[in-house]
Structure formats: C-alpha cells, structure tokens
N, C-alpha and C. Protein backbone atom coordinates (compact mmCIF):
# COMPACT_ATOMS: atom_id res chain seq x y z
N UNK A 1 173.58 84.68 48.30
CA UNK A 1 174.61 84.31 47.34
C UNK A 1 174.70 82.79 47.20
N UNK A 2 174.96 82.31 48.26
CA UNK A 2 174.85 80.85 48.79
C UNK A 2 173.82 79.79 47.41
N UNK A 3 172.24 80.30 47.45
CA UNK A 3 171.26 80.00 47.44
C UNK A 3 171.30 80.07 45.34
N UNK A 4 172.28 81.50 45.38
CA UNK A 4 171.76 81.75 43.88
C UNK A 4 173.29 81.11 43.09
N UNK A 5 174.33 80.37 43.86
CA UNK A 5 175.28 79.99 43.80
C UNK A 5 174.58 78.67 43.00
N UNK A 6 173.98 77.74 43.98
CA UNK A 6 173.44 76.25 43.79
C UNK A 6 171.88 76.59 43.17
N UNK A 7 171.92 77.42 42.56
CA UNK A 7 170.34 77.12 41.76
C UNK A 7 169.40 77.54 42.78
N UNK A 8 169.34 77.46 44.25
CA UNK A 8 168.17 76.80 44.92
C UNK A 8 166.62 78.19 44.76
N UNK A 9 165.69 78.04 44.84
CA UNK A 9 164.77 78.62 44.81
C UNK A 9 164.61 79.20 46.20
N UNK A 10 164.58 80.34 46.63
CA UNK A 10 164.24 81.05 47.98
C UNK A 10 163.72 82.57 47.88
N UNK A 11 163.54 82.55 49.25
CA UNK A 11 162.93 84.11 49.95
C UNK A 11 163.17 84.47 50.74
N UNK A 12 162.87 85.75 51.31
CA UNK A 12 163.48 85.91 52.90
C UNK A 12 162.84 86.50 53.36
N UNK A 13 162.35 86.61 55.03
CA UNK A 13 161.82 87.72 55.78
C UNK A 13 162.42 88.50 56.78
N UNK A 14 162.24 89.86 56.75
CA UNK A 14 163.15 90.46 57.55
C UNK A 14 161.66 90.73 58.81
N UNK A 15 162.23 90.75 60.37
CA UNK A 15 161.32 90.44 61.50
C UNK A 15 162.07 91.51 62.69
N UNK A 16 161.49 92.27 63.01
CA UNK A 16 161.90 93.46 64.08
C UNK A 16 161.67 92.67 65.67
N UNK A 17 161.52 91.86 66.30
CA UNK A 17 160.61 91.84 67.20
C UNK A 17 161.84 92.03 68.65
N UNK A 18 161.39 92.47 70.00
CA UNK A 18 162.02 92.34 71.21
C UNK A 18 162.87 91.21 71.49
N UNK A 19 163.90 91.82 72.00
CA UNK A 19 164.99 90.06 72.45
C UNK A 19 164.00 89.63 73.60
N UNK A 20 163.05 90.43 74.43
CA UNK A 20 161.93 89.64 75.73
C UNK A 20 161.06 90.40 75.46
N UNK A 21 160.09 90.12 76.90
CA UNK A 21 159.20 90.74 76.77
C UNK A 21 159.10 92.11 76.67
N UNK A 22 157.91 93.01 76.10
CA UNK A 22 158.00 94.20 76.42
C UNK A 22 158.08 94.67 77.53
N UNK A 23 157.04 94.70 77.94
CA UNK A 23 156.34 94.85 79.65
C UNK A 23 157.58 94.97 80.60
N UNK A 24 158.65 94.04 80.51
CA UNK A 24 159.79 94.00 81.15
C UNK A 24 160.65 94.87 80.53
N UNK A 25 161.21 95.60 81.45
CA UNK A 25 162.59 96.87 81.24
C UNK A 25 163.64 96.55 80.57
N UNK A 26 164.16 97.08 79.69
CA UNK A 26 165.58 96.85 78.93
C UNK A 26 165.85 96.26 77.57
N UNK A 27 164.20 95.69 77.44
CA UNK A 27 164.42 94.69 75.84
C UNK A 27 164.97 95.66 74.61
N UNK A 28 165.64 95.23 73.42
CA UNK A 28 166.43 95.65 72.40
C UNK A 28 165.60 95.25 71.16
N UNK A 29 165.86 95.54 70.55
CA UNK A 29 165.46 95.03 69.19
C UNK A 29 166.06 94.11 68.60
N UNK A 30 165.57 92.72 67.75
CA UNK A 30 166.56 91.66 67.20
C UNK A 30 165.67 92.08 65.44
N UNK A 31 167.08 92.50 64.77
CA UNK A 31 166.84 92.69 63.37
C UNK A 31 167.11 90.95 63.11
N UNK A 32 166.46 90.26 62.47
CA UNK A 32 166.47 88.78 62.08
C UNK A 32 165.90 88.89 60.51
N UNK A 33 166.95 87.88 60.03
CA UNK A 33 166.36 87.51 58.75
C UNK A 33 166.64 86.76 58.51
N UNK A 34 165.72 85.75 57.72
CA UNK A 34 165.27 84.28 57.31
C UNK A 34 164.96 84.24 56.20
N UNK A 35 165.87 82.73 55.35
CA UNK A 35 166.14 82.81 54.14
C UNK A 35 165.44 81.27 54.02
N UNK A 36 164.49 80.67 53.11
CA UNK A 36 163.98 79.60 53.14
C UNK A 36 163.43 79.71 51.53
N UNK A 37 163.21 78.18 51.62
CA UNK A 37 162.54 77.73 50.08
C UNK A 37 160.98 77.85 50.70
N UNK A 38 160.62 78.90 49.27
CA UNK A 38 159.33 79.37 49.35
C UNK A 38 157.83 78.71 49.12
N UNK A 39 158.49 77.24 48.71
CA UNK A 39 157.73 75.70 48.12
C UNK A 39 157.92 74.73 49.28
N UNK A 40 158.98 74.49 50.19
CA UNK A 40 159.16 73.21 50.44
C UNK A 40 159.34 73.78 51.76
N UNK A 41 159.46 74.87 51.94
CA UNK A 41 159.46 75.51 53.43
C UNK A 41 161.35 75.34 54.35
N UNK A 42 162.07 74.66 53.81
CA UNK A 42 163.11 74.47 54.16
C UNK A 42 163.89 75.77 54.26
N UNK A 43 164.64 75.78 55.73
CA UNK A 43 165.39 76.98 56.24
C UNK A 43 166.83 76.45 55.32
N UNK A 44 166.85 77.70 54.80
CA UNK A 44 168.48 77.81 54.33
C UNK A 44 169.38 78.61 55.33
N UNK A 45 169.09 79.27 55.95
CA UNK A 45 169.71 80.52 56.23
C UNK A 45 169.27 81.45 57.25
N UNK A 46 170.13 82.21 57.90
CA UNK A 46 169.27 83.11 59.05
C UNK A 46 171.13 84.03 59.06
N UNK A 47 170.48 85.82 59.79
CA UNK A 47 170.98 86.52 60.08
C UNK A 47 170.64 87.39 61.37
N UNK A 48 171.29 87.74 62.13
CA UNK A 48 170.74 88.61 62.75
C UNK A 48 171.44 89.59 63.50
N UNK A 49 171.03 90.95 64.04
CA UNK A 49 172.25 91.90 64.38
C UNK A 49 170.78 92.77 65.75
N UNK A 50 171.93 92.86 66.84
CA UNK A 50 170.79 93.72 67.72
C UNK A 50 171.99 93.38 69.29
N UNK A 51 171.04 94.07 70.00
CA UNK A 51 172.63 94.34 71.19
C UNK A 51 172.14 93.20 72.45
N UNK A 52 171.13 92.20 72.31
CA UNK A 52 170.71 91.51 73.18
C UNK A 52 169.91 90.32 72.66
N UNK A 53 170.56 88.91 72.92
CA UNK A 53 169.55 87.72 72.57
C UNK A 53 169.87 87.21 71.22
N UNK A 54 170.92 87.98 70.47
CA UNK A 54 170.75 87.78 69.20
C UNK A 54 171.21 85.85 68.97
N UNK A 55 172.63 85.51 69.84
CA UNK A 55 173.15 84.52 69.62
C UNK A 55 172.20 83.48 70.21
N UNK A 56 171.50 83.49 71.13
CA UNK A 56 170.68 82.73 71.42
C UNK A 56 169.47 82.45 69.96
N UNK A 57 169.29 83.34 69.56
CA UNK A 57 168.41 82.55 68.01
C UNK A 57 168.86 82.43 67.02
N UNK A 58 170.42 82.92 67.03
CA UNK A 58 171.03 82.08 65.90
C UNK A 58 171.57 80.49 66.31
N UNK A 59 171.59 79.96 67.46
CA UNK A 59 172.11 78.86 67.91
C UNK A 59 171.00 77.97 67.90
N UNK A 60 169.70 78.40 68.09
CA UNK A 60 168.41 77.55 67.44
C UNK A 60 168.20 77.45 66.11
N UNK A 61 168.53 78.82 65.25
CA UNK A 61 168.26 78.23 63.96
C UNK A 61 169.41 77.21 63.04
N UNK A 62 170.52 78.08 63.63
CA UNK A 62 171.31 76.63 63.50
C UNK A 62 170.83 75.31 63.61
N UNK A 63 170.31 75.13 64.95
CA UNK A 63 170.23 73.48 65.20
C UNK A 63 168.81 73.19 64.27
N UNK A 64 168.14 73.94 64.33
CA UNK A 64 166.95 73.79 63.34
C UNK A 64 167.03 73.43 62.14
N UNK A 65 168.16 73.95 61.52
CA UNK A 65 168.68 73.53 60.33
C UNK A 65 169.19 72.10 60.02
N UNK A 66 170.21 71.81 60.96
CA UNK A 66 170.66 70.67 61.03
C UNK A 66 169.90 69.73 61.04
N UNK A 67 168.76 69.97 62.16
CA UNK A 67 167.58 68.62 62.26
C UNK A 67 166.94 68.95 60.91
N UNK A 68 167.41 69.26 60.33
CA UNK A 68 165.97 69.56 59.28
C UNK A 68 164.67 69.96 59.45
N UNK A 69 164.52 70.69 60.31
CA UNK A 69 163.16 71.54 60.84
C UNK A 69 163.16 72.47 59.57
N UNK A 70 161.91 72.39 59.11
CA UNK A 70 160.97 72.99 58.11
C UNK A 70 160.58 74.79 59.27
N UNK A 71 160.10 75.73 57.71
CA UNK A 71 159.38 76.97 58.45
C UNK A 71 158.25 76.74 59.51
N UNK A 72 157.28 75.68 59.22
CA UNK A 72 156.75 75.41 59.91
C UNK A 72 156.72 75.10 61.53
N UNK A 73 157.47 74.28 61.10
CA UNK A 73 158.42 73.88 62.30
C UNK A 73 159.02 74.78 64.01
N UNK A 74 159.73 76.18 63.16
CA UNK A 74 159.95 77.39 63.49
C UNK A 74 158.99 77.91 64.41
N UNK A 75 157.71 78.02 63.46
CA UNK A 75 156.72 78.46 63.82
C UNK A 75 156.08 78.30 65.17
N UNK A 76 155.95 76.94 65.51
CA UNK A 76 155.12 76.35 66.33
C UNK A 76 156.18 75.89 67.59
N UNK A 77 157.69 76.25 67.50
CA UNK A 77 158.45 75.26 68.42
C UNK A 77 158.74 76.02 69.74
N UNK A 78 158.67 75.43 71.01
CA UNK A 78 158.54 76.11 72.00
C UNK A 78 160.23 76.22 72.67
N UNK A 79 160.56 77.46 73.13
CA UNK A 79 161.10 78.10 73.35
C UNK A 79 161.20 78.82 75.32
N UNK A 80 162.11 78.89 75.90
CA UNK A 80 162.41 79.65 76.92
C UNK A 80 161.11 80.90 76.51
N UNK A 81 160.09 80.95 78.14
CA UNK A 81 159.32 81.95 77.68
C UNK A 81 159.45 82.70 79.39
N UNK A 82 160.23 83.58 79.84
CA UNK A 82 160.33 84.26 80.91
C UNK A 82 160.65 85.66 80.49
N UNK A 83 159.85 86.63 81.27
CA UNK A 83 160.02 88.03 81.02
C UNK A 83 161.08 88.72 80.53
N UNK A 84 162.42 88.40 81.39
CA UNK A 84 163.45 88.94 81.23
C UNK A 84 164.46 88.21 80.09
N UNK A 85 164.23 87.58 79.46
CA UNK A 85 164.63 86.87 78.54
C UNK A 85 164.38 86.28 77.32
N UNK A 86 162.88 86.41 77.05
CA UNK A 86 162.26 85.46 76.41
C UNK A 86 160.44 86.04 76.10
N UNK A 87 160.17 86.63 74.95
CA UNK A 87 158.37 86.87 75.31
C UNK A 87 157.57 85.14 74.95
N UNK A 88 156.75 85.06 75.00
CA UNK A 88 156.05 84.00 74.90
C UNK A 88 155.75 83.45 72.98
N UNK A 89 155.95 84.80 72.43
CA UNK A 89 156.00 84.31 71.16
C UNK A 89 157.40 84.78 70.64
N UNK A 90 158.38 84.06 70.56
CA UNK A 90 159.81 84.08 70.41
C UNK A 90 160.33 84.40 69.16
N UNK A 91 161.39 85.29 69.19
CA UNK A 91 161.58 86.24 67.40
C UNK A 91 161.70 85.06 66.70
N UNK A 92 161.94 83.76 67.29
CA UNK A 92 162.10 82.76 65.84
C UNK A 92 160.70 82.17 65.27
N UNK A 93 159.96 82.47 66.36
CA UNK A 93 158.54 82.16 65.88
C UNK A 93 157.85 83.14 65.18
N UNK A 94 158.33 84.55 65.53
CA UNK A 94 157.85 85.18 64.50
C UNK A 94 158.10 85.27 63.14
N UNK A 95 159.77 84.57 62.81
CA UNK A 95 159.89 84.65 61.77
C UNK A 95 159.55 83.45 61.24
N UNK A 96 159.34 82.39 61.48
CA UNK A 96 158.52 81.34 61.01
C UNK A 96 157.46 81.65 60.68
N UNK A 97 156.46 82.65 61.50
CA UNK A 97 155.11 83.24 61.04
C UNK A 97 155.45 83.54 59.77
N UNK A 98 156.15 84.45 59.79
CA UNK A 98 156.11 85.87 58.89
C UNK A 98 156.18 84.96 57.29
N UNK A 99 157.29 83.73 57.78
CA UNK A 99 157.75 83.04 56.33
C UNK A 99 156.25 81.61 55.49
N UNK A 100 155.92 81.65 57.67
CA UNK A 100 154.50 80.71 56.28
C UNK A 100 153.77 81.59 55.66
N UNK A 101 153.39 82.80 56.43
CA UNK A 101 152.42 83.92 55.48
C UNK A 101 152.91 84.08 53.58
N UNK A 102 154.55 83.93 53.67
CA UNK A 102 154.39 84.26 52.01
C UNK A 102 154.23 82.76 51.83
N UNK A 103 154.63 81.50 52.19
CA UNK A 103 154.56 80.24 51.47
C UNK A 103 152.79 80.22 51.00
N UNK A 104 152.00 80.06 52.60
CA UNK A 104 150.97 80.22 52.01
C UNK A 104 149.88 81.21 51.17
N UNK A 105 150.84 82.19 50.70
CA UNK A 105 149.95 82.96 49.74
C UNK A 105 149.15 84.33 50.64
N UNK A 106 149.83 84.10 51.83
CA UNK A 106 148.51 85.53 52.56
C UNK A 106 149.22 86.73 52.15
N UNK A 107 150.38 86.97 51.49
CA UNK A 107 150.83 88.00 51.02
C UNK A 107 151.63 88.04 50.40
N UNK A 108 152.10 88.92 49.09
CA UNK A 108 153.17 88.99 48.06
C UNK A 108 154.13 89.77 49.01
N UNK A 109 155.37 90.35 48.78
CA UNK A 109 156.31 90.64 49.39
C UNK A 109 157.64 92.01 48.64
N UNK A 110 157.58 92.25 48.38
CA UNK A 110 159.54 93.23 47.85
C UNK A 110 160.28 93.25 49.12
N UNK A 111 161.38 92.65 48.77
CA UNK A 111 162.46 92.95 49.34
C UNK A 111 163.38 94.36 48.87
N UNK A 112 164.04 94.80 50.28
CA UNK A 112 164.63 95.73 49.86
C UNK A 112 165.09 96.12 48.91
N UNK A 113 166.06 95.44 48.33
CA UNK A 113 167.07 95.31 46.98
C UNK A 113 166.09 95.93 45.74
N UNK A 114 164.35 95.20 45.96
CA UNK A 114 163.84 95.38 44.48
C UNK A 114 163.04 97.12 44.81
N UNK A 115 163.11 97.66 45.73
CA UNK A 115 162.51 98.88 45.99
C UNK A 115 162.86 100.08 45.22
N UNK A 116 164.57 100.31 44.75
CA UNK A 116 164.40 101.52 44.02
C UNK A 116 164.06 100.81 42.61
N UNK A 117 164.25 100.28 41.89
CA UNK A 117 163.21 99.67 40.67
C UNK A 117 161.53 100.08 41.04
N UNK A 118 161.29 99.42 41.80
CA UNK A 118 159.67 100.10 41.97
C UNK A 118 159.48 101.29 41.87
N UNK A 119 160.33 101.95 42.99
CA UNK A 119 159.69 103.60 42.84
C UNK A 119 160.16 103.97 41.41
N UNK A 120 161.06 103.72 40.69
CA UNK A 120 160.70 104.41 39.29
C UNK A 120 159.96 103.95 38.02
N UNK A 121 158.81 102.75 38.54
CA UNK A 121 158.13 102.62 38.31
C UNK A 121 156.75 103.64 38.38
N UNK A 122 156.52 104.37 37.42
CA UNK A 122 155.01 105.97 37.58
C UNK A 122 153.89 104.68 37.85
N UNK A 123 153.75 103.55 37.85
CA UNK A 123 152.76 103.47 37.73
C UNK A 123 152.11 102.48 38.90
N UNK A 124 153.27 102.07 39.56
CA UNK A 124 153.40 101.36 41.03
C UNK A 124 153.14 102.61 42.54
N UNK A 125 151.85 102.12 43.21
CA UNK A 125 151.38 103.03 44.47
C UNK A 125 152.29 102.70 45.32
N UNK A 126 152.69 103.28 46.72
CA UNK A 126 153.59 103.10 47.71
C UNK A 126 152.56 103.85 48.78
N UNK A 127 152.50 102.78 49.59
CA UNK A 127 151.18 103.55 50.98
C UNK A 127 152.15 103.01 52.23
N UNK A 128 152.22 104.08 53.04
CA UNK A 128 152.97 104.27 54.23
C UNK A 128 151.57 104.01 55.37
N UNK A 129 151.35 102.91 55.96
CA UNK A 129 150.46 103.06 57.25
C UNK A 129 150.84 103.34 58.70
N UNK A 130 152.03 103.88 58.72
CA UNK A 130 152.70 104.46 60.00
C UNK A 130 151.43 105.73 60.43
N UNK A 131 152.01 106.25 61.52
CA UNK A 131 151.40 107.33 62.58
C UNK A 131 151.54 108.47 61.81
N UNK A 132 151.38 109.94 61.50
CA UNK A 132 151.66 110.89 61.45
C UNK A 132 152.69 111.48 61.93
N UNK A 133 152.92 111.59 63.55
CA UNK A 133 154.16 111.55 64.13
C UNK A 133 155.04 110.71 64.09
N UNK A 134 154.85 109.25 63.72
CA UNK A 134 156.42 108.64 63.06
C UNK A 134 156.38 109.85 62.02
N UNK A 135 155.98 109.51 60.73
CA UNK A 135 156.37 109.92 59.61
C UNK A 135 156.90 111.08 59.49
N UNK A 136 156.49 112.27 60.42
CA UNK A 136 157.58 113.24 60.77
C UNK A 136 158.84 113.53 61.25
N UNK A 137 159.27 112.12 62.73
CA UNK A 137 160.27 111.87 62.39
C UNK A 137 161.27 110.88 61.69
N UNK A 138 160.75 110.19 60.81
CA UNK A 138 161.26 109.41 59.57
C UNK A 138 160.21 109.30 58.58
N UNK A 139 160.76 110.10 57.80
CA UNK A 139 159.87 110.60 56.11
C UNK A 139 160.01 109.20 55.68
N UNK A 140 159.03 109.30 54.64
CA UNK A 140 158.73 108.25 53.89
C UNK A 140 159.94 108.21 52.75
N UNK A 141 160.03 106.39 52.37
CA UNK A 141 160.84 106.21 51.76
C UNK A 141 160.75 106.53 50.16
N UNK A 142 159.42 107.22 49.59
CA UNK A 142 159.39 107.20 48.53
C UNK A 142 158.17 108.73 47.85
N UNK A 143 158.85 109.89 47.39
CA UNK A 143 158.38 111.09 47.53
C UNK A 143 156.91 110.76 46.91
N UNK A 144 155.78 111.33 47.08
CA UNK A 144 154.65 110.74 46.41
C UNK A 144 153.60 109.40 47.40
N UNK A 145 154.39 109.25 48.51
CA UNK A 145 153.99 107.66 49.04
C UNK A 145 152.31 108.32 49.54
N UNK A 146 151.25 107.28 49.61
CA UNK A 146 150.05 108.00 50.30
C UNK A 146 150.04 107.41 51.42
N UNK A 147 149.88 108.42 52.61
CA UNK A 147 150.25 108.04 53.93
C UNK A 147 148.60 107.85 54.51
N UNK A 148 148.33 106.70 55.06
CA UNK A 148 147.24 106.51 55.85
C UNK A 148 147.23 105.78 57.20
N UNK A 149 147.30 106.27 58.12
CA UNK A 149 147.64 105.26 59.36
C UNK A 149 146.52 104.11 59.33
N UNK A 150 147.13 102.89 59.80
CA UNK A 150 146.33 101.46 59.62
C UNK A 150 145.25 101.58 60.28
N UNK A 151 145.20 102.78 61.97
CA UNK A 151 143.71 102.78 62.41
C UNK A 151 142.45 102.69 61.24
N UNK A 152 142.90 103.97 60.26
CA UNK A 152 142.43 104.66 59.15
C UNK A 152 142.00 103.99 57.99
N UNK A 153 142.48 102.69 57.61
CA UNK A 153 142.50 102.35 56.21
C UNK A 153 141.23 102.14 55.97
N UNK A 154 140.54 101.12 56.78
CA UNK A 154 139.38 100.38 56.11
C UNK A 154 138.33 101.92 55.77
N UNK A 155 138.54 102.76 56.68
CA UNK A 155 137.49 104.06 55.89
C UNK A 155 137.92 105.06 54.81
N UNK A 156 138.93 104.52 54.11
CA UNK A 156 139.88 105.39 53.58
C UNK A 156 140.75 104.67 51.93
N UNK A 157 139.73 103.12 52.13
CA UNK A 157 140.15 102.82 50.89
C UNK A 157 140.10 103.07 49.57
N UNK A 158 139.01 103.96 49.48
CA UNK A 158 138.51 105.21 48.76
C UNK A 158 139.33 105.96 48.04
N UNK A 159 140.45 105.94 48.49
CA UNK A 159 141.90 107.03 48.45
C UNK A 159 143.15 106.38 47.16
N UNK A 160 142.67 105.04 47.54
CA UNK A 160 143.51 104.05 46.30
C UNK A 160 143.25 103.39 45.26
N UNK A 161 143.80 102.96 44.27
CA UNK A 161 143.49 102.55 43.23
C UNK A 161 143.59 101.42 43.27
N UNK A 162 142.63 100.34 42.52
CA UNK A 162 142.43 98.95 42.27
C UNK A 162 143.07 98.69 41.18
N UNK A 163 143.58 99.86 39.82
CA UNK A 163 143.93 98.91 38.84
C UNK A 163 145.48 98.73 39.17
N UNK A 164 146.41 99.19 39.76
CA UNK A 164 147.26 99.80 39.71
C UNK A 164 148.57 99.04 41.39
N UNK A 165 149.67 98.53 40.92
CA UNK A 165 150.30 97.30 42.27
C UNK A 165 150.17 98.43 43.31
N UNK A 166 150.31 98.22 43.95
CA UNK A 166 150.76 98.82 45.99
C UNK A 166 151.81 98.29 46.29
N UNK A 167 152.64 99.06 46.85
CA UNK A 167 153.57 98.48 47.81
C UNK A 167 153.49 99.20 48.99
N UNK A 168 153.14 98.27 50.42
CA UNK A 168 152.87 99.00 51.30
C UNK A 168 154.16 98.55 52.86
N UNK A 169 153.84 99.84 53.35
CA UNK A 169 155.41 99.88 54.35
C UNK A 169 154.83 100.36 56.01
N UNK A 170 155.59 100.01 56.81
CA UNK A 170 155.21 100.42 57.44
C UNK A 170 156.76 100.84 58.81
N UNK A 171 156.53 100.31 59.84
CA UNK A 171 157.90 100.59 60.42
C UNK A 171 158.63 99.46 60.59
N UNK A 172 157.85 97.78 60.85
CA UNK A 172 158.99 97.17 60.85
C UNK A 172 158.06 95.57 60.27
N UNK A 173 157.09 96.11 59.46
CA UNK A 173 156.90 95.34 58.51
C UNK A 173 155.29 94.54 58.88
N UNK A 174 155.07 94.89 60.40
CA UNK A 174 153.73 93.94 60.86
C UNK A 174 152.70 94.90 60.37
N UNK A 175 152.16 96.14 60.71
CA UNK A 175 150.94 96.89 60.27
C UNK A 175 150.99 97.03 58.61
N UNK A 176 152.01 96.90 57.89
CA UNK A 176 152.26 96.47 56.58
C UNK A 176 151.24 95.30 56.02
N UNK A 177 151.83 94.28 57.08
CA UNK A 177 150.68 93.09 56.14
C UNK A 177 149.44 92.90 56.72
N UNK A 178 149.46 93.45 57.96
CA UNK A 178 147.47 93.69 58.24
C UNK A 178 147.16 94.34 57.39
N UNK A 179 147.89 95.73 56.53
CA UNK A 179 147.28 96.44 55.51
C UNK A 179 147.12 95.83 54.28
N UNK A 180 148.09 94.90 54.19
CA UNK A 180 147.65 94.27 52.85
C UNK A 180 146.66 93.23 52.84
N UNK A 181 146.31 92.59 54.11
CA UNK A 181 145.32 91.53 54.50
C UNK A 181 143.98 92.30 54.09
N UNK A 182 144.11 93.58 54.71
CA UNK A 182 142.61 94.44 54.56
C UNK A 182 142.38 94.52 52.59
N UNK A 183 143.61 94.97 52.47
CA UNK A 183 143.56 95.34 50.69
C UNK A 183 142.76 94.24 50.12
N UNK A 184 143.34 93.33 50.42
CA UNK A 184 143.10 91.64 49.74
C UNK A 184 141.65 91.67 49.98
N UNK A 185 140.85 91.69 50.90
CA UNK A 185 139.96 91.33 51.05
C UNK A 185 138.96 92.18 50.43
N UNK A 186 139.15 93.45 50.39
CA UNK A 186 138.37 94.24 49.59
C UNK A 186 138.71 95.04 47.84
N UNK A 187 139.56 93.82 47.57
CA UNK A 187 139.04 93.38 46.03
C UNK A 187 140.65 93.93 45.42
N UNK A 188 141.68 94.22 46.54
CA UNK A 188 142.94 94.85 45.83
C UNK A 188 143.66 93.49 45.60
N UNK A 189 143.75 93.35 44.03
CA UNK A 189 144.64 92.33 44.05
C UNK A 189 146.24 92.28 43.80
N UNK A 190 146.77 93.14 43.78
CA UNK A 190 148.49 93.73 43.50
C UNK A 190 148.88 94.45 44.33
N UNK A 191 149.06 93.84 45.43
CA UNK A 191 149.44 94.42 47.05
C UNK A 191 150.76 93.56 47.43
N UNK A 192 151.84 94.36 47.47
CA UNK A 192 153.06 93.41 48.47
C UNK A 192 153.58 94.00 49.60
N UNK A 193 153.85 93.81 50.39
CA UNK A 193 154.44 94.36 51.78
C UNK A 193 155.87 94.75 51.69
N UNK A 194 156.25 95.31 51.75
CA UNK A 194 158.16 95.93 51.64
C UNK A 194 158.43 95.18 52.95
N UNK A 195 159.28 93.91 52.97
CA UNK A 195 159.97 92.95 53.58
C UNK A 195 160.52 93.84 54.90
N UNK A 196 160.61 93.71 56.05
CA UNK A 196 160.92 94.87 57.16
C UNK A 196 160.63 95.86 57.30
N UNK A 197 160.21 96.81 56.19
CA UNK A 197 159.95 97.60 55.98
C UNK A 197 160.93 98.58 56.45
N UNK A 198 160.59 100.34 57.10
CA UNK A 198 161.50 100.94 57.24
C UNK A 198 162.74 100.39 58.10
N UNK A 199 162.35 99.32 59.10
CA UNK A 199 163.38 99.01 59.65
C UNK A 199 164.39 97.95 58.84
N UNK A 200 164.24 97.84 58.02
CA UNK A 200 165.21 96.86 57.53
C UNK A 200 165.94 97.84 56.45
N UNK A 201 164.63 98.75 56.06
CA UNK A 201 165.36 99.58 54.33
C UNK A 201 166.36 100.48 55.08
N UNK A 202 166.07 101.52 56.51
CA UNK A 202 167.37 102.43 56.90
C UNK A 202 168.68 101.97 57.06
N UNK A 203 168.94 100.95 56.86
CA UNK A 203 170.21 100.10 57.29
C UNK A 203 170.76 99.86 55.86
N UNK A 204 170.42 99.94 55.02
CA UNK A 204 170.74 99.35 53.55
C UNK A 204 171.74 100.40 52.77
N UNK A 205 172.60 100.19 52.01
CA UNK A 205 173.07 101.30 51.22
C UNK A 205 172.25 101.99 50.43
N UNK A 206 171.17 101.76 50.04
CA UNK A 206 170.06 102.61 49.17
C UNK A 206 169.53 103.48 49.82
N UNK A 207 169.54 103.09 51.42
CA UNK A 207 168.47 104.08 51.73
C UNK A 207 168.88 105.76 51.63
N UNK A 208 169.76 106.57 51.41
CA UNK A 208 170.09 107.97 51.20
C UNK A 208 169.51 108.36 50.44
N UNK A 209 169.64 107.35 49.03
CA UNK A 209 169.53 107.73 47.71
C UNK A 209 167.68 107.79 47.27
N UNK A 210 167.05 106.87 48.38
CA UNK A 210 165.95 106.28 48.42
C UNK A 210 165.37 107.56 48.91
N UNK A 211 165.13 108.31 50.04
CA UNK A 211 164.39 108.99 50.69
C UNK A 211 163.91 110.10 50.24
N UNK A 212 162.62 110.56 49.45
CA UNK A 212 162.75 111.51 48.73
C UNK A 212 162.78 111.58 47.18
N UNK A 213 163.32 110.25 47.09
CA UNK A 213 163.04 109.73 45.49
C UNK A 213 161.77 110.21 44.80
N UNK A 214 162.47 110.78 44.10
CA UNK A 214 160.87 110.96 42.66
C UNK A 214 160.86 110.12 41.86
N UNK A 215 159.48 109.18 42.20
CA UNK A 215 158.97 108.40 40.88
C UNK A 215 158.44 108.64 39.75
C-alpha cells in the first residue's frame, strides 16, 4: 500500500526457509516477505510470521533499511551461523537471493493476488513440480494443473507447450524456479514462478475459492 501510495516501483518475494538449521531438532518455518525496487534493488519493506526467529530478521531488516543496504547487500551479509539458532545461509539471505534472481532477470514471477486472473485465463499452463504424495495431501491449486515432479522434468518436457505462458508452483517456491531455470534453457520463453508458491497461496483469502478452480 505504502509503495503504491508514493508512486514507488516494487516487487516482492515470499521465502519459506528454517528459523536454524535443519539437521538440528525443533526448527519452524519463517514465512518472510520482501518488498524492494525491482531496478535499484532498494528494500522497502519486509514481513514475517512463524513461531521461532521471526523477530530476530525483522530487527536486521530493519537496520538494513535504515543503513541503506541494497538486495544485494541482504544477500551476501553475514549473520549468527550456529545450529540451534541460525543455518549458515540465513532466511534473510535467502530472501535477498530469491529478490536478485527477479532483479536480474533469472526469472519472471506472479504473485499471489495475480493467480485467480491467470487460472481463468484457457490459455495460460499451470505445472505443479511437487511429489505425488505431496499433491495428494494438498491438491493442486488450479483444476487442470500438469503435475510433474522436478526429479522428472528435464525427460518430460515433451508434455508442455512452448507457445503458450506457464506458471509453475511448487511447495514453497524453490523447486519452482529450478523448474523454470530448466524451462528457460530449453527454449520456454513465458515461464513465471508463483511467488511462495503453495506456501504462501494457503494462507491467503483466495485460497478456498482457488482449489479446484476451472480454467
């Protein structure tokens, strides 16, 4: 609101990753999202909700902000790295990743919000690269989606269409853009990643209305 208040130009990434390490007992999930200019790399903004660690990376991106630390910045800045507290690549670094990947072009993107517009789009693909057993227990967000697990794709690109966008999903948004990295390279050029993917869309007010949708 903030952003579309003052004109400013932005994007956002939504980032699933552990409040610590895995390997170590008890880690939670930190839902994080990062709001930045998609040109100049500047953090506007950050959110985040999860039952462990969360205030600890909102109190960095805060100060990150203040200094004027760029996405970049994010990316590369070192962080508390101990098992029980901390993995070695830190959720704020992932979301610095996640945000140079769209600055620099390694992938287009939909955010939640623009997803039921797509699916009633007939002419927009939706490819789920989750497991089989996820997808049984959480159906795909869009009736029609073609499900291929990411082991699967590169022998299986066969299955999709080149003239025609993709939007591809996955559970919390990372096997998403390896799938679209693979697309890209073998000649798909209208590939975007659904921003968090299922983990960001089940939380949303759309998602009821979403599940099952006929495009």
């Amino acid at each position: 609101f903030f952003c579309k208040m003052k004109g400013l130009k932005y994007s956002s990434v939504h980032v699933h990753p552990g409040s610590h390490a895995g390997y170590y007992p008890g880690a939670k999930s930190i839902n994080l999202k990062l709001v930045f200019n998609p040109e100049t790399g500047d953090v506007y903004g950050a959110q985040a909700v999860g039952e462990d660690g969360v205030e600890k990376r909102i109190d960095v991106l805060s100060t990150a902000m203040q200094g004027g630390m760029k996405v970049d910045d994010l990316a590369d800045i070192e962080l508390c790295y101990a098992p029980p507290v901390g993995s070695a690549k830190d959720p704020v670094n992932m979301a610095g990743m996640a945000a140079q990947n769209v600055i620099d072009g390694m992938v287009k993107q939909v955010d939640w919000k623009d997803l039921p517009a797509a699916a009633l789009d007939p002419n927009t693909v939706f490819l789920d690269v989750r497991n089989a057993d996820e997808i049984e227990k959480l159906p795909v967000l869009v009736h029609g989606t073609i499900c291929i697990p990411l082991t699967q794709l590169r022998g299986r690109l066969g299955e999709l269409p080149k003239d025609k966008p993709i939007i591809v999903s996955c559970m919390s948004g990372q096997r998403a853009y390896y799938a679209c990295r693979i697309l890209i390279q073998n000649g798909f050029e209208d590939v975007s990643n659904l921003s968090g993917s299922q983990k960001t869309f089940m939380y949303t007010p759309e998602y009821d209305k979403m599940v099952n949708l006929k495009n």
